[in-house]
C-alpha atoms as a PDB file:
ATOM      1  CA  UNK A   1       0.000   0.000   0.000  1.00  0.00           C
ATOM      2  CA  UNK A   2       3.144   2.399   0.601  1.00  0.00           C
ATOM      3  CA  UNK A   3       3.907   1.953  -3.187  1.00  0.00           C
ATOM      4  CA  UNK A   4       0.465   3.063  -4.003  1.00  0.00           C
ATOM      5  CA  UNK A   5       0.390   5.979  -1.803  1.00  0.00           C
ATOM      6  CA  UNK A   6       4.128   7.071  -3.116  1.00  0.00           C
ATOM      7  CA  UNK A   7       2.821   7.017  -6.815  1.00  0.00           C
ATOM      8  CA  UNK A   8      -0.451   8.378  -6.241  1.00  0.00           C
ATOM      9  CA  UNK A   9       1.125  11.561  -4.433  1.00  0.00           C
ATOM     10  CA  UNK A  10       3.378  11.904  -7.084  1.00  0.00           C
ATOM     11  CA  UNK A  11       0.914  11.903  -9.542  1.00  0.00           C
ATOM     12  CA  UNK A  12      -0.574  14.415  -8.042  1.00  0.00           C
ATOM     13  CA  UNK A  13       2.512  16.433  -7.867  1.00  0.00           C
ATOM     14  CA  UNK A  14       2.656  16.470 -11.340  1.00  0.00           C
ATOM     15  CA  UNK A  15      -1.074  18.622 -11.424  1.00  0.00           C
ATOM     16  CA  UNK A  16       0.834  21.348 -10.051  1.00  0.00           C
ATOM     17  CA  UNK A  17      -1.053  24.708  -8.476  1.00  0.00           C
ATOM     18  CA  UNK A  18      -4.524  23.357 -10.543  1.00  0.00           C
ATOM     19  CA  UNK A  19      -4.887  19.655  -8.149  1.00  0.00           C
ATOM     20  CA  UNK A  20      -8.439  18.738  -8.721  1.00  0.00           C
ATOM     21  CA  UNK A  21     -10.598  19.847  -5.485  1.00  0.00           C
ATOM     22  CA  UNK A  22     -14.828  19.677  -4.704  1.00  0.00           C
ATOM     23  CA  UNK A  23     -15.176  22.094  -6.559  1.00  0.00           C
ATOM     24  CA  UNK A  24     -13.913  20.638 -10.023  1.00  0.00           C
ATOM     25  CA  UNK A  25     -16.382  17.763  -9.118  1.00  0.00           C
ATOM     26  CA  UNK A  26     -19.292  19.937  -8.346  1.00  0.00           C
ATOM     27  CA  UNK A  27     -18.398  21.957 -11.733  1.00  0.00           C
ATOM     28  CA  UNK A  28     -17.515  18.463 -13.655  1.00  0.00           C
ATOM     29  CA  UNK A  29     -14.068  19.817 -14.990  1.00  0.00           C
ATOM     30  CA  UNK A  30     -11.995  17.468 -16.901  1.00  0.00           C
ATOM     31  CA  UNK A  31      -9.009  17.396 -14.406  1.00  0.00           C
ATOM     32  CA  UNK A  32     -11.558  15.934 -11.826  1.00  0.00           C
ATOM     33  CA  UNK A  33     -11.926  12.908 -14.124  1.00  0.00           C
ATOM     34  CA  UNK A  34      -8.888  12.829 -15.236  1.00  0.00           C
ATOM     35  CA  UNK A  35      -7.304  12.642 -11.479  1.00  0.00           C
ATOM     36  CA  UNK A  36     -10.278   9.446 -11.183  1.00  0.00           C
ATOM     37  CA  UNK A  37      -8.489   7.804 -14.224  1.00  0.00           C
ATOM     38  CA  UNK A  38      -4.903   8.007 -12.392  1.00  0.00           C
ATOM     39  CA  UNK A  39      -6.633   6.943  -9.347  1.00  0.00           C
ATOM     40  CA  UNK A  40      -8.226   3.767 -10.089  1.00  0.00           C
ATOM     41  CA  UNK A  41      -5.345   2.935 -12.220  1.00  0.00           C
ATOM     42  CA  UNK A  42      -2.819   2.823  -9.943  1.00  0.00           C
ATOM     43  CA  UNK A  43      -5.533   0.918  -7.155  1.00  0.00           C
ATOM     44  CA  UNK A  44      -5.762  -1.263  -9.853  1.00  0.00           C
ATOM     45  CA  UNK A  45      -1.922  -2.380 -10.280  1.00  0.00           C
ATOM     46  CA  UNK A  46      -1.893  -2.594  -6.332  1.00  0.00           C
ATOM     47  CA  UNK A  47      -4.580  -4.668  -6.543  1.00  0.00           C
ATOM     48  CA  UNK A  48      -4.026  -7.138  -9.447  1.00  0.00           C
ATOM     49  CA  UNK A  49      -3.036 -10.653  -8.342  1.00  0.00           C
ATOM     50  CA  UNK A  50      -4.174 -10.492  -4.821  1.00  0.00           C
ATOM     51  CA  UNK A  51      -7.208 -12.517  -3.231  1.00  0.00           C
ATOM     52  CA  UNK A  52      -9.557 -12.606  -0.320  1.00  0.00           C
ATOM     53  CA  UNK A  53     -11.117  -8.846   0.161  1.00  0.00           C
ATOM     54  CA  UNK A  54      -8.823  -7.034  -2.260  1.00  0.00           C
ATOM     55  CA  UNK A  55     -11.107  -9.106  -4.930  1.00  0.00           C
ATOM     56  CA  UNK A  56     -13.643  -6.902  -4.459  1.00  0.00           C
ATOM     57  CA  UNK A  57     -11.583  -3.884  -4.128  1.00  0.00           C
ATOM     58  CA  UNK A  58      -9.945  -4.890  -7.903  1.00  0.00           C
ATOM     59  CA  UNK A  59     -13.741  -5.171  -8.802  1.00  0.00           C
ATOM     60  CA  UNK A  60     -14.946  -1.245  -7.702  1.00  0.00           C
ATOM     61  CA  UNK A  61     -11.839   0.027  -8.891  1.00  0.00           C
ATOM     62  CA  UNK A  62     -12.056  -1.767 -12.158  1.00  0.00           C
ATOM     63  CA  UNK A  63     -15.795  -0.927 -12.432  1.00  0.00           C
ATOM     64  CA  UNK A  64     -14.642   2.656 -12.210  1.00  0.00           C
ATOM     65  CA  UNK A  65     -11.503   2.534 -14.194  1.00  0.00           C
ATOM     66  CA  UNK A  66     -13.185   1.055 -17.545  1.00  0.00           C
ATOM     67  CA  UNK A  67     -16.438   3.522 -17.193  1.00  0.00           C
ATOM     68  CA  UNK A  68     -14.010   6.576 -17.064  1.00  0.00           C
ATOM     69  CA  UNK A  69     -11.937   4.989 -19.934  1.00  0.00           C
ATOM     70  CA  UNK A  70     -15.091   4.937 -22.183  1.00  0.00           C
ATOM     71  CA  UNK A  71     -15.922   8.573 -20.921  1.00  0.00           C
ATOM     72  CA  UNK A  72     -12.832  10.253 -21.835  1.00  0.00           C
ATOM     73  CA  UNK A  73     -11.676   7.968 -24.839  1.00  0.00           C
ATOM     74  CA  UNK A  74      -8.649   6.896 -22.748  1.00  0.00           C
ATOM     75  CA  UNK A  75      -7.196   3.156 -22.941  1.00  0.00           C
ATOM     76  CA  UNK A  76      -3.871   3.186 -20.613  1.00  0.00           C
ATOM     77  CA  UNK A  77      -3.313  -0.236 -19.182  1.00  0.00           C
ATOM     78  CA  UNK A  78      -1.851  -0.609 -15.685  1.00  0.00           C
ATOM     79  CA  UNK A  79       1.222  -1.055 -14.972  1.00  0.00           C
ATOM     80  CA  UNK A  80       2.728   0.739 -18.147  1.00  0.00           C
ATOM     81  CA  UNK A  81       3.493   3.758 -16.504  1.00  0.00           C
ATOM     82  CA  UNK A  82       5.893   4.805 -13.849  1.00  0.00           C
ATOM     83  CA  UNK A  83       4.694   7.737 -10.769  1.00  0.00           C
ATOM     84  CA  UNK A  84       4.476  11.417 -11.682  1.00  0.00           C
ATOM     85  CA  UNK A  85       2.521  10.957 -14.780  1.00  0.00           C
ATOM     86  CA  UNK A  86       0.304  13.699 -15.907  1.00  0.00           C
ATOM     87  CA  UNK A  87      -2.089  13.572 -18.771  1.00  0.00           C
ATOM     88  CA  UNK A  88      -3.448  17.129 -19.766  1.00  0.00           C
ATOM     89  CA  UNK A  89      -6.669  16.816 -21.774  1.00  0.00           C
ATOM     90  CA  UNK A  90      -9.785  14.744 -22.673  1.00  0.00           C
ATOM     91  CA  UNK A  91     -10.040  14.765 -26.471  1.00  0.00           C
ATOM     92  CA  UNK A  92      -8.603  12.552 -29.265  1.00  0.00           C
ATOM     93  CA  UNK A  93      -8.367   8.996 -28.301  1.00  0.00           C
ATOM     94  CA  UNK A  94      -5.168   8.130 -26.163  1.00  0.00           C
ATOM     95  CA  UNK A  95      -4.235   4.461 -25.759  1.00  0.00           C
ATOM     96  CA  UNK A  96      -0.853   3.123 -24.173  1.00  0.00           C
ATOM     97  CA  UNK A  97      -0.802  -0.629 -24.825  1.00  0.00           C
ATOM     98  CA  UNK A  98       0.563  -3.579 -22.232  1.00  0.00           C
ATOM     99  CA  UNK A  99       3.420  -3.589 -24.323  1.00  0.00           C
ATOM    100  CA  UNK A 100       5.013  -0.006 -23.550  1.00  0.00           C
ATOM    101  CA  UNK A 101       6.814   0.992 -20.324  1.00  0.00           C
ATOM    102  CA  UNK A 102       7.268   4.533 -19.600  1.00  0.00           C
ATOM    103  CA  UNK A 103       9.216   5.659 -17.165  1.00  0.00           C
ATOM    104  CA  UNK A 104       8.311   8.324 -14.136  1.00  0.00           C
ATOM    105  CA  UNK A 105       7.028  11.892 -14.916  1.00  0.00           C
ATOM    106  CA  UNK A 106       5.619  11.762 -18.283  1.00  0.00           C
ATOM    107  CA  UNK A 107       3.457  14.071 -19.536  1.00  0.00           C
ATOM    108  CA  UNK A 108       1.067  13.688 -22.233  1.00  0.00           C
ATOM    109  CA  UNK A 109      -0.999  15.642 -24.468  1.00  0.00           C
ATOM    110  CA  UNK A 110      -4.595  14.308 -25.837  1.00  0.00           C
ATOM    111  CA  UNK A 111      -4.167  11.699 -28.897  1.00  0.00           C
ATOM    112  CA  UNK A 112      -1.239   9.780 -28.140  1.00  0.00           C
ATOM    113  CA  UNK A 113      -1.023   6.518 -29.826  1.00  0.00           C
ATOM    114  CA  UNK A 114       1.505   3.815 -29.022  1.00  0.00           C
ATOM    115  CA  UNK A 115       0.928   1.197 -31.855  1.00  0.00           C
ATOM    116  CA  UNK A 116       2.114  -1.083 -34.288  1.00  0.00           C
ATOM    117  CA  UNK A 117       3.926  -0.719 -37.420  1.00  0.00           C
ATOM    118  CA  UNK A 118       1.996  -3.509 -39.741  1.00  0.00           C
ATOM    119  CA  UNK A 119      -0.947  -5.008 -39.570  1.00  0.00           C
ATOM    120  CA  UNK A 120       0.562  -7.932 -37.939  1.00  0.00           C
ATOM    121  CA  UNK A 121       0.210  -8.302 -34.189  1.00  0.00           C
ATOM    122  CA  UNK A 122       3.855  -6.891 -32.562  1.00  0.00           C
ATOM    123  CA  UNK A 123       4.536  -7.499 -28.559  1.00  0.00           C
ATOM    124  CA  UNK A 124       8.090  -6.222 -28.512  1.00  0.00           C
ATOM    125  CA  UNK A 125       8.541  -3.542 -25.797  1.00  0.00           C
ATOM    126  CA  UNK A 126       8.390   0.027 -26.241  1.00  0.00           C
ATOM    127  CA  UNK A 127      10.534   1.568 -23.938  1.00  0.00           C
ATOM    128  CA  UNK A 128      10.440   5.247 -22.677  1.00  0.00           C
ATOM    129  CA  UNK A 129      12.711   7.113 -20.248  1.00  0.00           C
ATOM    130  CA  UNK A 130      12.080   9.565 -17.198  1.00  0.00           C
ATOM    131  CA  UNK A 131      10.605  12.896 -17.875  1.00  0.00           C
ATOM    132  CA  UNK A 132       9.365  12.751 -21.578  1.00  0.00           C
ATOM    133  CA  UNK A 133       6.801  15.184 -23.005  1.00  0.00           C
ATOM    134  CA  UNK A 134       4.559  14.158 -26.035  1.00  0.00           C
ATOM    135  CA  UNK A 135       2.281  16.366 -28.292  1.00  0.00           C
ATOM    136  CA  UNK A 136      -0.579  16.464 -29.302  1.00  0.00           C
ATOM    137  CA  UNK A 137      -1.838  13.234 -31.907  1.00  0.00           C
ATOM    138  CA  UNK A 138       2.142  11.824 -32.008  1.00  0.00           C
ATOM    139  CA  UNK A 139       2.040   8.700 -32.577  1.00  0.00           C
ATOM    140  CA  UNK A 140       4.422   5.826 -31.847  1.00  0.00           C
ATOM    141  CA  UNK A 141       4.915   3.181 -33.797  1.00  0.00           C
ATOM    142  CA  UNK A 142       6.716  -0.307 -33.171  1.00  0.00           C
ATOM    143  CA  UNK A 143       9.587  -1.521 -31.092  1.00  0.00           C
ATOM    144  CA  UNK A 144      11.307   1.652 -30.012  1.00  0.00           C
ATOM    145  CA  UNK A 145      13.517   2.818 -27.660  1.00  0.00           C
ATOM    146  CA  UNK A 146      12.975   6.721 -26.191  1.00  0.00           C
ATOM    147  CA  UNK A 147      15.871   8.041 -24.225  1.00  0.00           C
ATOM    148  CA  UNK A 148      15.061  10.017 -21.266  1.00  0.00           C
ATOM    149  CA  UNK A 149      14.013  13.974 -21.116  1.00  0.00           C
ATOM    150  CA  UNK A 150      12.513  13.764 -24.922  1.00  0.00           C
ATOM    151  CA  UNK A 151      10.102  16.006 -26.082  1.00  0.00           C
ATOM    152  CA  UNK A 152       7.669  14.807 -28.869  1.00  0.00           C
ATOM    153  CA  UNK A 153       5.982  17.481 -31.293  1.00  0.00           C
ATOM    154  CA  UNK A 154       2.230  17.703 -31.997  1.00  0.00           C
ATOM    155  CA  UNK A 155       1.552  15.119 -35.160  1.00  0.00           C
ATOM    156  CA  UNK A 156       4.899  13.182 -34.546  1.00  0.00           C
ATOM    157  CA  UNK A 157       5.278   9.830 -35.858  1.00  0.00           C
ATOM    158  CA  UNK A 158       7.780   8.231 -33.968  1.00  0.00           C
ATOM    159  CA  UNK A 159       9.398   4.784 -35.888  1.00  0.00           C
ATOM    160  CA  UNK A 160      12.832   5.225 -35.012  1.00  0.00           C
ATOM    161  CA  UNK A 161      14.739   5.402 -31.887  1.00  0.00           C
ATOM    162  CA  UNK A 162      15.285   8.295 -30.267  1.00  0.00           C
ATOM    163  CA  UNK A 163      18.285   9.394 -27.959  1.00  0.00           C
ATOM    164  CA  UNK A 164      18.237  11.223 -24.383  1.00  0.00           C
ATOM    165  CA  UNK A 165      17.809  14.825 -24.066  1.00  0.00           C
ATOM    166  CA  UNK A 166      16.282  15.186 -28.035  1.00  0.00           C
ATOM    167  CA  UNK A 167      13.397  17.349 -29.330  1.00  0.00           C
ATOM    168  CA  UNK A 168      11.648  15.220 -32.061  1.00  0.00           C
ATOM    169  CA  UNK A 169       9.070  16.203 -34.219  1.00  0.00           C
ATOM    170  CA  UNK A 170       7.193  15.178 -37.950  1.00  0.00           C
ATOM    171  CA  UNK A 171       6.729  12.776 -39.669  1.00  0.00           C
ATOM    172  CA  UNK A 172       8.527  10.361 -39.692  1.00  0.00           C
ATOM    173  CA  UNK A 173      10.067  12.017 -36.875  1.00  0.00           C
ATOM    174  CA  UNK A 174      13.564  13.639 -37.463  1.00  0.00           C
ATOM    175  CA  UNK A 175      15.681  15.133 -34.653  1.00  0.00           C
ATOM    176  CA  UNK A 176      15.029  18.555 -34.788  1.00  0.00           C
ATOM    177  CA  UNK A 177      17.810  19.577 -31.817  1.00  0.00           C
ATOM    178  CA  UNK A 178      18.961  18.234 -29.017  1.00  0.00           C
ATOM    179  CA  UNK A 179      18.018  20.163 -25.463  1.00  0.00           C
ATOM    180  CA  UNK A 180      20.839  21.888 -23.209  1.00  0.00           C
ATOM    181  CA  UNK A 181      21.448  20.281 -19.772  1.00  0.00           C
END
């Protein structure tokens, strides 16, 4: 449960000086649902694989997670995504497969697509580093490799690997420079 608590919290972190309050759920602003989505997700992955009580816990939390997934065309499985992740947005439809692990404060813009490259089911790994920013509708496709602190342009498509510290952006996706640290 410590795990939970330590991702959840830094999750919520991430929301910055505009954290969702009563107020957001009385006025039924997107970053109230949003903050649900994160929540149930990450009950869920604490959840998974245990019996007894938790059962019905997984259930509720489940229940909750798949009805908010239909509401704001989200499909993020659990355990894909490491703490401090921040998704701004409901909009185009965002889906991060089983298959990707993304590593801790990620932000993400509505439309995000982490898919194949063919028609032809893939379940190599897609692999993304700490602190990585990606635009609006990029896309990812196939078994890649993102370094860490990357920041992916609006309408990316991603079918290369990409390096640490890069800004990326078209399509296909070209280096465009690489950031100053």
């Amino acid at each position: 449960m410590k795990k939970i608590q330590e991702f959840l919290s830094k999750d919520l972190e991430r929301f910055g000086k505009y954290k969702p309050s009563f107020k957001d759920f009385l006025l039924h602003n997107e970053c109230w649902y949003i903050w649900q989505y994160i929540r149930h997700m990450r009950y869920i992955e604490y959840h998974q694989g245990k019996g007894g009580l938790h059962k019905f816990a997984y259930l509720w939390h489940w229940y909750r997670f798949k009805h908010l997934q239909f509401k704001l065309h989200f499909a993020i499985y659990p355990n894909t995504i490491g703490p401090g992740f921040r998704i701004f947005h409901v909009g185009n439809y965002t889906h991060v497969g089983p298959n990707v692990k993304i590593g801790k404060n990620c932000t993400m813009v509505s439309g995000v697509v982490f898919g194949n490259k063919t028609e032809q089911e893939d379940n190599r790994p897609v692999v993304v580093g700490d602190n990585c920013y990606f635009g609006l509708d990029c896309k990812i496709l196939g078994p890649v490799r993102i370094g860490n602190n990357v920041t992916i342009g609006a309408g990316a498509v991603v079918t290369k690997d990409i390096p640490d510290n890069a800004v990326v952006g078209g399509i296909p996706a070209k280096i465009l420079k690489f950031k100053e640290c």
